[in-house]
Protein backbone atom coordinates (compact mmCIF):
# COMPACT_ATOMS: atom_id res chain seq x y z
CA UNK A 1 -73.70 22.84 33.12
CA UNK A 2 -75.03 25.60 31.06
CA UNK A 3 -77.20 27.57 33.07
CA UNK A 4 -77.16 27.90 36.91
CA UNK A 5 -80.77 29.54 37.86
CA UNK A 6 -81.47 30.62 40.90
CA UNK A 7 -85.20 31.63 42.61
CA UNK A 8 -85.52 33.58 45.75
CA UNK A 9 -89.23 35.30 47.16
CA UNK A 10 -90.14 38.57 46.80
CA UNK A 11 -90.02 38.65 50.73
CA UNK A 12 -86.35 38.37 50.92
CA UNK A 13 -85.84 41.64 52.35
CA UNK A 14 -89.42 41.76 54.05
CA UNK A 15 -88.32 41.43 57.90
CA UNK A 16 -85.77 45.24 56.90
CA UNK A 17 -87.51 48.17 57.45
CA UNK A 18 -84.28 50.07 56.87
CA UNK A 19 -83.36 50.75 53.21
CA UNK A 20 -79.75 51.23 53.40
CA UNK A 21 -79.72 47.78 55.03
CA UNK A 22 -82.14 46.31 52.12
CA UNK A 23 -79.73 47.75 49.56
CA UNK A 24 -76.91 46.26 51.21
CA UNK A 25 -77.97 42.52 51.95
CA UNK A 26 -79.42 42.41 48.08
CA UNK A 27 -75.75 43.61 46.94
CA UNK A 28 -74.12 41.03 48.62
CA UNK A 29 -76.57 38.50 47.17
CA UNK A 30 -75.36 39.98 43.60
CA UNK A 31 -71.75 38.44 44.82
CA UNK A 32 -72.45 35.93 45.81
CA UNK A 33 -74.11 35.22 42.70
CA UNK A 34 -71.42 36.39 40.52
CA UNK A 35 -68.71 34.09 41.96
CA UNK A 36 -70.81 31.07 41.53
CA UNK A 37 -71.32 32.40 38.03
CA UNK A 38 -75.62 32.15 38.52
CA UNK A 39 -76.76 32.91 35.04
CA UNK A 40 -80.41 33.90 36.19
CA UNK A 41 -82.39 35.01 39.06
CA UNK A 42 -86.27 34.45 39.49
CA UNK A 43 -88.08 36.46 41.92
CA UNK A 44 -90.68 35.03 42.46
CA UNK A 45 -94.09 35.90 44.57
CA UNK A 46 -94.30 35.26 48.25
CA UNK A 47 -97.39 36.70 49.68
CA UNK A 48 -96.96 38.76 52.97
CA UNK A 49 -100.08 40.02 54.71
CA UNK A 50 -97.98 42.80 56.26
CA UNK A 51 -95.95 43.99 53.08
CA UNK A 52 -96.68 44.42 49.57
CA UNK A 53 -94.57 42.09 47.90
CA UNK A 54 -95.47 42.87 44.45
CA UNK A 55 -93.28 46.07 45.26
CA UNK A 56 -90.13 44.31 47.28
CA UNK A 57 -90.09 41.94 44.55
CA UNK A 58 -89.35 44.35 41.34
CA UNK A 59 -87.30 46.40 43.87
CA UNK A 60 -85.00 43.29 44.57
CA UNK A 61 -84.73 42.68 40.63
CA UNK A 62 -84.24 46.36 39.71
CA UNK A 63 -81.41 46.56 42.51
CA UNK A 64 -80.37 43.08 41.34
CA UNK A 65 -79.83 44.67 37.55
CA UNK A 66 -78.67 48.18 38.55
CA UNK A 67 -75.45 45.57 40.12
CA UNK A 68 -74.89 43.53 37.37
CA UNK A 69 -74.85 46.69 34.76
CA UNK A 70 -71.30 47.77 34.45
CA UNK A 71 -69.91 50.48 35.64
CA UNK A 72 -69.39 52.57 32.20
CA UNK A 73 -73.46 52.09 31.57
CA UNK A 74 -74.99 52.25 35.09
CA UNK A 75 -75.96 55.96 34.16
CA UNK A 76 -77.45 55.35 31.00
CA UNK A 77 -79.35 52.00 32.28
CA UNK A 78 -80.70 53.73 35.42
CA UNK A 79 -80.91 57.71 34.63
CA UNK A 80 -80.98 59.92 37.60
CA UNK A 81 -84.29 60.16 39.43
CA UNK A 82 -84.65 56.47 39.12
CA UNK A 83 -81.99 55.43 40.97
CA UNK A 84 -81.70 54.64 45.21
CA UNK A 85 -79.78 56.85 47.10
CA UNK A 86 -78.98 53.76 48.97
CA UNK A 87 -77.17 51.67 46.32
CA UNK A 88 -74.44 53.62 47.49
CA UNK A 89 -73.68 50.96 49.70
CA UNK A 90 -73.35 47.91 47.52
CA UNK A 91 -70.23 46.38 46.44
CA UNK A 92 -69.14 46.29 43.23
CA UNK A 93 -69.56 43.27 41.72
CA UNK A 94 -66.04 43.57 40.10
CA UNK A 95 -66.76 40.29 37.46
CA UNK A 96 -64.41 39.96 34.37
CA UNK A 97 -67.23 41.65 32.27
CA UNK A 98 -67.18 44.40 34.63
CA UNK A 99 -63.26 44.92 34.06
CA UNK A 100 -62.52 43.73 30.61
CA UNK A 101 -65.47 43.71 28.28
CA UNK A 102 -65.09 40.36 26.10
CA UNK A 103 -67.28 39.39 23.09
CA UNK A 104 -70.64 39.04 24.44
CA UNK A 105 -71.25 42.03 27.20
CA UNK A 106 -74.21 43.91 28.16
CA UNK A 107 -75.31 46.97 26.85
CA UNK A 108 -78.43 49.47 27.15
CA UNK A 109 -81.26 49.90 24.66
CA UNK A 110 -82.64 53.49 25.00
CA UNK A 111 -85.64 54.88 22.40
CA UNK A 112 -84.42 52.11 19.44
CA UNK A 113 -80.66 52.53 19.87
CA UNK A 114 -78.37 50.54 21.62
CA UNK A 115 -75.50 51.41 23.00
CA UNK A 116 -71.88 49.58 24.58
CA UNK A 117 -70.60 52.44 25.89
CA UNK A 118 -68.48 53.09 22.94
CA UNK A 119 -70.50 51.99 19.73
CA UNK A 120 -74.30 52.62 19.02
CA UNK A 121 -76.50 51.20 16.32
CA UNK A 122 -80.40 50.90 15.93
CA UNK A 123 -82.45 47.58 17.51
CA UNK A 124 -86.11 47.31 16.76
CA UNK A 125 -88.51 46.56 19.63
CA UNK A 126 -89.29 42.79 17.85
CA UNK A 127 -85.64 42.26 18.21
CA UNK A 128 -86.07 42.64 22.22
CA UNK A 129 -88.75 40.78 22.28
CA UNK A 130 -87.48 37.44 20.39
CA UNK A 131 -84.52 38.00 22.60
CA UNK A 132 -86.66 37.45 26.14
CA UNK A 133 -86.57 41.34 27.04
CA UNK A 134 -89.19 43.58 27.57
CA UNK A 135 -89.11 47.07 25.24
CA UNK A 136 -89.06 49.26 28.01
CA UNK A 137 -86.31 52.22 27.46
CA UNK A 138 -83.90 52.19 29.07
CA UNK A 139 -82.96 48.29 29.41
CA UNK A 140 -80.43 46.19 30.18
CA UNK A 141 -79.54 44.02 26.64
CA UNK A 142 -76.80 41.24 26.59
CA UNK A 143 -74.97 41.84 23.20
CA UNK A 144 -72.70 39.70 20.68
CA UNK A 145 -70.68 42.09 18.65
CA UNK A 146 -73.82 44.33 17.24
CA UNK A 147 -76.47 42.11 18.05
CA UNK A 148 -78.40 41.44 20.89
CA UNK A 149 -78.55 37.77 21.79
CA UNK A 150 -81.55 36.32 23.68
CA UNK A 151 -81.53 36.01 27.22
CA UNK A 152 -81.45 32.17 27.94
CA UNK A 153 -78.67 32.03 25.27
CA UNK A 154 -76.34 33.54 28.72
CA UNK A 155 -73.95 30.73 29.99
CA UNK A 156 -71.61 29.95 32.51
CA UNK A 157 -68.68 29.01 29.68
CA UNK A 158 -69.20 32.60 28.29
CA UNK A 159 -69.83 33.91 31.51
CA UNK A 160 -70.84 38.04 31.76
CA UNK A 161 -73.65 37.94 34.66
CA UNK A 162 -76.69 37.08 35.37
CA UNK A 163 -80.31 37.96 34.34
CA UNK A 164 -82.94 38.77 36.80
CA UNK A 165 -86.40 38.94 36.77
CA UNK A 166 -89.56 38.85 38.90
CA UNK A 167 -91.80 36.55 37.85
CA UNK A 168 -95.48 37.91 39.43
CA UNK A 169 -96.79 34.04 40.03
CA UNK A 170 -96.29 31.63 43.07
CA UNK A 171 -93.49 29.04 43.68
CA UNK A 172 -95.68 26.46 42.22
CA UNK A 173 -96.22 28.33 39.07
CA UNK A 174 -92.72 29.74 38.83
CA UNK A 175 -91.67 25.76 38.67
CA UNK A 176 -93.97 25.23 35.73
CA UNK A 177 -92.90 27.94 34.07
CA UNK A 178 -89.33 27.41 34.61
CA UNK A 179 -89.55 24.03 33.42
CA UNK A 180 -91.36 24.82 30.48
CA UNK A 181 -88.11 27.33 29.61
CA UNK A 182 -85.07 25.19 30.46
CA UNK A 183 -86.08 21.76 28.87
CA UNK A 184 -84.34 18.97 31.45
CA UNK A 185 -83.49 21.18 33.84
CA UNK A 186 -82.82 19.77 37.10
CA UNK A 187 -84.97 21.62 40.01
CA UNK A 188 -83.43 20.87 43.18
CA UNK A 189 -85.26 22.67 46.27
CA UNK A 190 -83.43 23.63 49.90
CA UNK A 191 -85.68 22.74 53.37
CA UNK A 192 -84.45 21.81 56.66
CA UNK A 193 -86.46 18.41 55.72
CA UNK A 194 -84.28 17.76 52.95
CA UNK A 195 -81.38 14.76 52.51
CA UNK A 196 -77.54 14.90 51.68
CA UNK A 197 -76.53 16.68 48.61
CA UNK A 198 -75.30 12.77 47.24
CA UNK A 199 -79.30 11.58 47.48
CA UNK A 200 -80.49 14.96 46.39
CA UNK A 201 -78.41 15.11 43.70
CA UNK A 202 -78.53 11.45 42.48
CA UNK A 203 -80.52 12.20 39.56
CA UNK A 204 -78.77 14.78 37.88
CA UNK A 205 -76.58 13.21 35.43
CA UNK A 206 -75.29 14.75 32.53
CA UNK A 207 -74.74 17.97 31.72
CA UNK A 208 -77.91 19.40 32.61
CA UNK A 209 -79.08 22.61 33.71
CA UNK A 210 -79.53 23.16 37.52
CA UNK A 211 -82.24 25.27 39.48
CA UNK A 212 -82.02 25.92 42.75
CA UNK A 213 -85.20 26.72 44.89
CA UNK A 214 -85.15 28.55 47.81
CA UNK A 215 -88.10 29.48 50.57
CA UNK A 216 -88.14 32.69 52.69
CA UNK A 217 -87.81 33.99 55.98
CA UNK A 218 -91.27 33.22 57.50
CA UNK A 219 -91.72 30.14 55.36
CA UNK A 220 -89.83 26.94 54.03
CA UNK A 221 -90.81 25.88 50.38
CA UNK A 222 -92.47 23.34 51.99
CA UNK A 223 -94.74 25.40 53.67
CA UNK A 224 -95.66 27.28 50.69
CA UNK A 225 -99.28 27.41 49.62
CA UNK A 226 -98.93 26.06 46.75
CA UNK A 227 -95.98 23.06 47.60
CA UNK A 228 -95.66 20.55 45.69
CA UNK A 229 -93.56 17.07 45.97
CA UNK A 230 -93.93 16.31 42.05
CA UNK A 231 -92.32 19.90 41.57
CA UNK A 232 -88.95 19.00 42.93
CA UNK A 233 -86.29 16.18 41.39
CA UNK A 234 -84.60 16.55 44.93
CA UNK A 235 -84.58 18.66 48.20
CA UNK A 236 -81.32 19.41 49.51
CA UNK A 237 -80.81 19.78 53.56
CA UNK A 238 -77.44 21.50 54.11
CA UNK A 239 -77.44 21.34 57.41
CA UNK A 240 -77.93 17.56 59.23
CA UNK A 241 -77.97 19.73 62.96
CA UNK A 242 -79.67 22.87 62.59
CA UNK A 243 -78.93 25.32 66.06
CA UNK A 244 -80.50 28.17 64.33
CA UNK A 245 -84.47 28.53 64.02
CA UNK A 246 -84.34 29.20 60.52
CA UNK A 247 -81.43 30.77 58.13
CA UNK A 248 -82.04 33.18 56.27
CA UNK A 249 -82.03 33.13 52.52
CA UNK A 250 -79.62 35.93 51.29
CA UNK A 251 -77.35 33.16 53.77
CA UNK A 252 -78.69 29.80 52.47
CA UNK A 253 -77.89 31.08 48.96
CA UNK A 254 -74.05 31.29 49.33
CA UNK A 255 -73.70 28.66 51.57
CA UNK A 256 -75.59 25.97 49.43
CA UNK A 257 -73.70 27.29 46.44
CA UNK A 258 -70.34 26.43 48.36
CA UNK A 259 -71.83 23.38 49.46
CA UNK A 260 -72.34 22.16 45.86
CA UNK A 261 -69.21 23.81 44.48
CA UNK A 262 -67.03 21.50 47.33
CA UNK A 263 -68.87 18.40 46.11
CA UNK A 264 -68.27 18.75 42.59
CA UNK A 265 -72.02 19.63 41.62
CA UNK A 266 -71.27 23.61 40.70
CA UNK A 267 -67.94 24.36 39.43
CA UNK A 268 -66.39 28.07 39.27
């Protein structure tokens, strides 16, 4: 497996009010996905008539990237004034590119020159671009010696973190367009309603990329909007006796990544 991708909704944080706590649950998240080696994150829309998710949504992917940037760029990446007072909180991720800087690593593109921390040379804004990023300064660029690399080239062999990105469309669309990205790419979606990780995961044979889909608090993907069966090459229950109402998403995500890590579907 190349790619692990995983897509959350803009409402994860929706039912905190309380930032420090927001801050905190999304930088656990950023563990988790780190030890499962996730190589991207989707956010993608959830409408919520009582927040605007537009604004949760880039505020889960910009805490998302400020914990994935190492430690050495984290003040060129997020200059101060645009940073939360409350990322204070979260844990540091503490993943091998965060400690000993290998071959590929990440590095910050600032007003056409990019930087490692140690060397700098001069990008042009096409350059993002081809590589999947947008040209805003400062960004977050993955690197290969002096040259950026584009974003879907990140794997799990050559593993330095993982990409996020809110994706301003609805699960329905945010299928499409994944699928459209990762050719093969098995989509496997978590619901209450779902079967046994064997039956869900019968199809995916091969070494194929795997997605994994999940809903939010007030709503399961199945009672999205836009839902749809065709979208989804399996649905994954991970739970056969569910006490709980509902479980929340920043815990399905760890727990269904164990889940498929102790059958053999996800190694680490």
């Amino acid at each position: 497996m190349k790619r692990l991708v995983v897509l959350i909704p803009s409402t994860l944080t929706s039912v905190e009010k309380n930032r420090l706590v927001r801050a905190r649950i999304i930088g656990e998240l950023a563990r988790f996905l780190g030890m499962y080696r996730v190589t991207h994150v989707v956010v993608y829309h959830d409408e919520d008539p009582y927040f605007d998710s537009h604004a949760l949504g880039k505020y889960i992917v910009k805490t998302l990237k400020y914990a994935v940037t190492p430690p050495w760029l984290k003040k060129e990446a997020f200059p101060l004034g645009s940073t939360d007072r409350n990322w204070g909180v979260m844990p540091p991720l503490q993943i091998r590119s965060h400690i000993k800087p290998g071959k590929r690593r990440w590095a910050v593109w600032k007003d056409g020159i990019v930087t490692d921390g140690k060397e700098r040379w001069r990008v042009e804004e096409h350059v993002l671009k081809g590589a999947g990023i947008k040209p805003v300064s400062p960004s977050l660029v993955p690197v290969e010696g002096k040259r950026v690399i584009p974003v879907d080239r990140l794997d799990r062999m050559q593993y330095i973190g993982f990409w996020p990105e809110y994706w301003n469309v609805g699960l329905h669309r945010a299928i499409v367009r994944l699928r459209k990205r990762f050719k093969g790419i098995y989509v496997l979606g978590t619901t209450r309603h779902g079967e046994t990780a064997e039956r869900a995961m019968a199809g995916c044979e091969g070494p194929r990329d795997l997605a994994l889909i999940f809903g939010g608090h007030h709503r399961g993907i199945l009672e999205m909007a836009d839902y749809r069966e065709s979208d989804y090459d399996g649905l994954l229950n991970l739970f056969e006796r569910q006490e709980t109402k509902t479980v929340r998403t920043e815990e399905a995500v760890p727990l269904v990544l164990e889940h498929l890590h102790a059958r053999g579907y996800v190694d680490v």
